[in-house]
Protein backbone atom coordinates (compact mmCIF):
# COMPACT_ATOMS: atom_id res chain seq x y z
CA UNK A 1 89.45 99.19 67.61
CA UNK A 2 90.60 95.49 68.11
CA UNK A 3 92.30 95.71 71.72
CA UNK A 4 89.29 98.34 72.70
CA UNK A 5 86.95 95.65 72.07
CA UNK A 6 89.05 93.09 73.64
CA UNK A 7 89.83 94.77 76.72
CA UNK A 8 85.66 95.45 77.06
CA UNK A 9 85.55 91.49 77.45
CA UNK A 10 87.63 91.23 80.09
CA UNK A 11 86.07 90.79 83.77
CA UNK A 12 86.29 93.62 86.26
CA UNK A 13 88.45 92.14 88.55
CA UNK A 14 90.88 91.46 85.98
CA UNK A 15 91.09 95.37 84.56
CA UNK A 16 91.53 95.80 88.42
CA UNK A 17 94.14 93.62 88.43
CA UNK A 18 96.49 95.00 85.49
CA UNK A 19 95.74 98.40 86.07
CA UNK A 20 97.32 97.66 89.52
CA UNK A 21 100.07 95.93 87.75
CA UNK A 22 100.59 99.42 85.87
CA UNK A 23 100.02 101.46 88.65
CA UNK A 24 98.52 104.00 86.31
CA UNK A 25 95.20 105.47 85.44
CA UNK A 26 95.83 104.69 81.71
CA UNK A 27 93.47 101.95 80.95
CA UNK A 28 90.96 103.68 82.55
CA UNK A 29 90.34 106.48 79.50
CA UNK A 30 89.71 103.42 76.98
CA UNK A 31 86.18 103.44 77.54
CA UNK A 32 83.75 104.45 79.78
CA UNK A 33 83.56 100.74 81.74
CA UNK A 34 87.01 100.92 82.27
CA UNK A 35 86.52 104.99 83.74
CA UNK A 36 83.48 103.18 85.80
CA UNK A 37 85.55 100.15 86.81
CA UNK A 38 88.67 102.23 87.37
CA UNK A 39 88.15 105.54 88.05
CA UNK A 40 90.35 107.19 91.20
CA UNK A 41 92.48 103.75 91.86
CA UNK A 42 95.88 105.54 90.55
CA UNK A 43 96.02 109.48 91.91
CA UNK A 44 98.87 111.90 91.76
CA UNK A 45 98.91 115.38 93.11
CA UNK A 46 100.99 118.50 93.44
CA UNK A 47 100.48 120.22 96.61
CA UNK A 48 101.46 122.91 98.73
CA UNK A 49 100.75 123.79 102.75
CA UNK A 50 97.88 125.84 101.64
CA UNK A 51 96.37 123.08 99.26
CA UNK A 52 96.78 119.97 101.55
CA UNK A 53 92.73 120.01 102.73
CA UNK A 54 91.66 120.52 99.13
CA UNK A 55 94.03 117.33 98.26
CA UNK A 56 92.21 115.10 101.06
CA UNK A 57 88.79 116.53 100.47
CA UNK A 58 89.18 114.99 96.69
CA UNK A 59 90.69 111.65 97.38
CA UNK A 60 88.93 110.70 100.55
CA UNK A 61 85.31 111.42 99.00
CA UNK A 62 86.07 111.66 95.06
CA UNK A 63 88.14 108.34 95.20
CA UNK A 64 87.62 106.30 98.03
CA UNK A 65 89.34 103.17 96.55
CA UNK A 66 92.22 104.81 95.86
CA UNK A 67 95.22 102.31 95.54
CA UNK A 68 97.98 103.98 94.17
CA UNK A 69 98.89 107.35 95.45
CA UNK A 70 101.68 110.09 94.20
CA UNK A 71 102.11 113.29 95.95
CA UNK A 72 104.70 115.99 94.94
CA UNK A 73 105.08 118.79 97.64
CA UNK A 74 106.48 122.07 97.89
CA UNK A 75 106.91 124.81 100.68
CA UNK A 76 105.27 122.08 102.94
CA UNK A 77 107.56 122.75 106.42
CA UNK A 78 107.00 121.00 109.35
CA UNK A 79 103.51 122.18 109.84
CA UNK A 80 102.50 121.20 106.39
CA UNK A 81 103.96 117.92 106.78
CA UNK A 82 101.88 116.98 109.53
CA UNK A 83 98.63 118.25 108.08
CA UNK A 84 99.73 116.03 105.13
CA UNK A 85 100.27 113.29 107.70
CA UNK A 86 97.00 113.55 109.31
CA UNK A 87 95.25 113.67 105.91
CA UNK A 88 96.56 110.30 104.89
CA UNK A 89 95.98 109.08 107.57
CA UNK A 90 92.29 108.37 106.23
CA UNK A 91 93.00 107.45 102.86
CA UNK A 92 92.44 104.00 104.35
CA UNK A 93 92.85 102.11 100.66
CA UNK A 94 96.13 103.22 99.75
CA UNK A 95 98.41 100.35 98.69
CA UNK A 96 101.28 102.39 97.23
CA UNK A 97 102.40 105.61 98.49
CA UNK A 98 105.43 108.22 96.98
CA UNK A 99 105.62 111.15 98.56
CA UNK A 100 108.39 113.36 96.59
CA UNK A 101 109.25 115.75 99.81
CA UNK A 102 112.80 117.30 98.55
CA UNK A 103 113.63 120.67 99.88
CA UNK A 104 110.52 121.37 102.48
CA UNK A 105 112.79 122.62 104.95
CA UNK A 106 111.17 119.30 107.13
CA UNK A 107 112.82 118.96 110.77
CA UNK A 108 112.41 115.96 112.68
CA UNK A 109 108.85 117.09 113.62
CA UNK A 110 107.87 116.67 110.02
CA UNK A 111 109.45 113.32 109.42
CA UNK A 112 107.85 112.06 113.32
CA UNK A 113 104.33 113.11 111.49
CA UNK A 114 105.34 111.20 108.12
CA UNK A 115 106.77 107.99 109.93
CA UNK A 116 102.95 107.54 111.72
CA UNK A 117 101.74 106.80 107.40
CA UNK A 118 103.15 103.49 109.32
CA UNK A 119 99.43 102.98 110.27
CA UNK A 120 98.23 103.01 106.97
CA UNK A 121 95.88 99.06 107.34
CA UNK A 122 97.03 98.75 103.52
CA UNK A 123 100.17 99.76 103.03
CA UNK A 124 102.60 97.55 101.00
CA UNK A 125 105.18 100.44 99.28
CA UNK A 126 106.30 103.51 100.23
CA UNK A 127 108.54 106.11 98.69
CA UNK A 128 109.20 109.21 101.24
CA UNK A 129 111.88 111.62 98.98
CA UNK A 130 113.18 113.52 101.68
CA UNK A 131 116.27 114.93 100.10
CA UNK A 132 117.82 118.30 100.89
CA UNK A 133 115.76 119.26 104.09
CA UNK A 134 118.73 119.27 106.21
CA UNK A 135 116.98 116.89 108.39
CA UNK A 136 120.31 115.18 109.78
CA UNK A 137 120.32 112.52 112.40
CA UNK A 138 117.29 113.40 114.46
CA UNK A 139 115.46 113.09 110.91
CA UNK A 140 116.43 109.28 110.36
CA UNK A 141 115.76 108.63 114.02
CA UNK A 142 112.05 110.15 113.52
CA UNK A 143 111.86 107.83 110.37
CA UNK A 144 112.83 104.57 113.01
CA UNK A 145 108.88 104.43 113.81
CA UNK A 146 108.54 102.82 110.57
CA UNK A 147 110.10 99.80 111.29
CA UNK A 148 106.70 98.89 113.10
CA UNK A 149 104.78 99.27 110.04
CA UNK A 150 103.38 95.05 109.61
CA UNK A 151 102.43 94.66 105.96
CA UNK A 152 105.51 97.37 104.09
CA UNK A 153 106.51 95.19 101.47
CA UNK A 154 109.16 98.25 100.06
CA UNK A 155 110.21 100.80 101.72
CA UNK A 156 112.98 103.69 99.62
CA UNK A 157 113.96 106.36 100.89
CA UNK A 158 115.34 109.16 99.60
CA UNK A 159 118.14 110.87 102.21
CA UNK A 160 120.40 113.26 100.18
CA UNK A 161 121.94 115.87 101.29
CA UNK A 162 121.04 115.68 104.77
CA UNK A 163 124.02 115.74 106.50
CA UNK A 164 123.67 112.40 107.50
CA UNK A 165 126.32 110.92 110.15
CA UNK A 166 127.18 107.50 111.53
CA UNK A 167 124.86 107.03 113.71
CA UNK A 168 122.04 108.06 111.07
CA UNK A 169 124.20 104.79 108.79
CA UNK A 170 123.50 102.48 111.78
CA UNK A 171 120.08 103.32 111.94
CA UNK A 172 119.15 102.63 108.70
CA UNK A 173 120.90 99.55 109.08
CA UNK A 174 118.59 98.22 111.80
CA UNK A 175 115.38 99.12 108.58
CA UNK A 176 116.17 95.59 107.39
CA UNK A 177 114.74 94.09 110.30
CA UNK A 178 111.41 95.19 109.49
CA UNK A 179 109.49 91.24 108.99
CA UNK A 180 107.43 91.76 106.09
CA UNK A 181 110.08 94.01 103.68
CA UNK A 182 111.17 92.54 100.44
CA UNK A 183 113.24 95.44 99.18
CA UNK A 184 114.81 98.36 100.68
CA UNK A 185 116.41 101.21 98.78
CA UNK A 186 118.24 103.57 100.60
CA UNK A 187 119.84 107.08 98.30
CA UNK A 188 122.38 108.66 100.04
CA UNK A 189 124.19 110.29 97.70
C-alpha cells in the first residue's frame, strides 16, 4: 500500500523516466495513472510473416509513443523481413529495438531490408539476433548500411552459425567506426 501511494506522488515525467530505466511495462499495472501515464512505452511481440500488418496496425495507432520495442519472429524469410522492415519503419518513437530473428532462413535481401531500421530518427539500441540463417558474408555486408545510422548508441548483434569468413571478421571490424556507438557486442560463436 505504502510504495503504491508513493509512487502516485511522483511527477509524470519522472514515472517516464524509470520506467525507461526498466525498460519494462511493469510500473505501469500499479495503478491506473501509471497505465494512463505509461501505457504502450515498453511493447514486445511474437510474430510471424502472416502477422507482421496486425503487429504494425497495433503499435503505430494503439501505442504511438512506443519507446521500447521487442519482437520475436518466426518463419519470417526474406519477404517477411522486409515487410517487418517497412513496418518499423513508422514506429517513429522507438528508442530501443531487439529483434530476435534466429533461424528465418534470411538471405542478404532480408538483412539489406533490416539494416535501413538505420533510419529510425530515435534510435539509440539495437539488438538484430540473426543466428542460424545461413546468411554468410553477403549477410554482414548487407548489415554494413548500419554504420550510417547517427544517434546508435549500442548496436549487438547476434551472428552464429552463419558461416561467417574473414572477410565477414573485417567487416565487422570497420562497425566500431560508427561516431555515436558506446558499446558493440558482436556473438559469433
Amino acid at each position: 500500500f505504502f510504495r503504491h501511494l508513493m509512487l502516485c506522488l511522483l511527477p509524470d515525467d519522472l514515472l517516464v523516466q524509470i520506467s525507461d530505466y526498466l525498460q519494462a511495462a511493469v510500473i505501469s499495472h500499479v495503478s491506473s495513472h501509471t497505465w494512463r501515464v505509461l501505457q504502450g512505452r515498453h511493447l514486445s511481440y511474437h510474430v510471424t510473416e502472416d502477422s507482421v500488418s496486425e503487429m504494425l496496425w497495433s503499435t503505430v495507432i494503439g501505442s504511438p509513443a512506443v519507446h521500447t520495442l521487442r519482437i520475436s519472429c518466426k518463419y519470417l524469410g526474406d519477404c517477411g523481413a522486409s515487410e517487418l522492415s517497412s513496418a518499423l519503419a513508422s514506429v517513429s518513437s522507438v528508442h530501443t529495438l531487439c529483434l530476435q530473428m534466429q533461424m528465418n532462413d534470411l538471405g542478404s535481401q532480408g538483412i539489406q531490408a533490416l539494416a535501413q531500421l538505420r533510419n529510425l530518427p530515435l534510435l539509440r539500441r539495437l539488438t538484430l539476433d540473426l543466428g542460424y540463417n545461413g546468411m554468410g558474408n553477403s549477410g554482414v555486408f548487407a548489415l554494413e548500411a548500419l554504420k550510417t545510422a547517427t544517434k546508435l548508441e549500442a548496436l549487438t548483434l547476434g551472428l552464429q552459425g552463419n558461416l561467417l569468413g574473414p572477410s565477414s571478421a573485417k567487416t565487422l571490424s570497420t562497425f566500431c567506426s560508427i561516431h555515436s556507438l558506446h558499446t558493440l557486442t558482436l556473438d559469433l560463436e
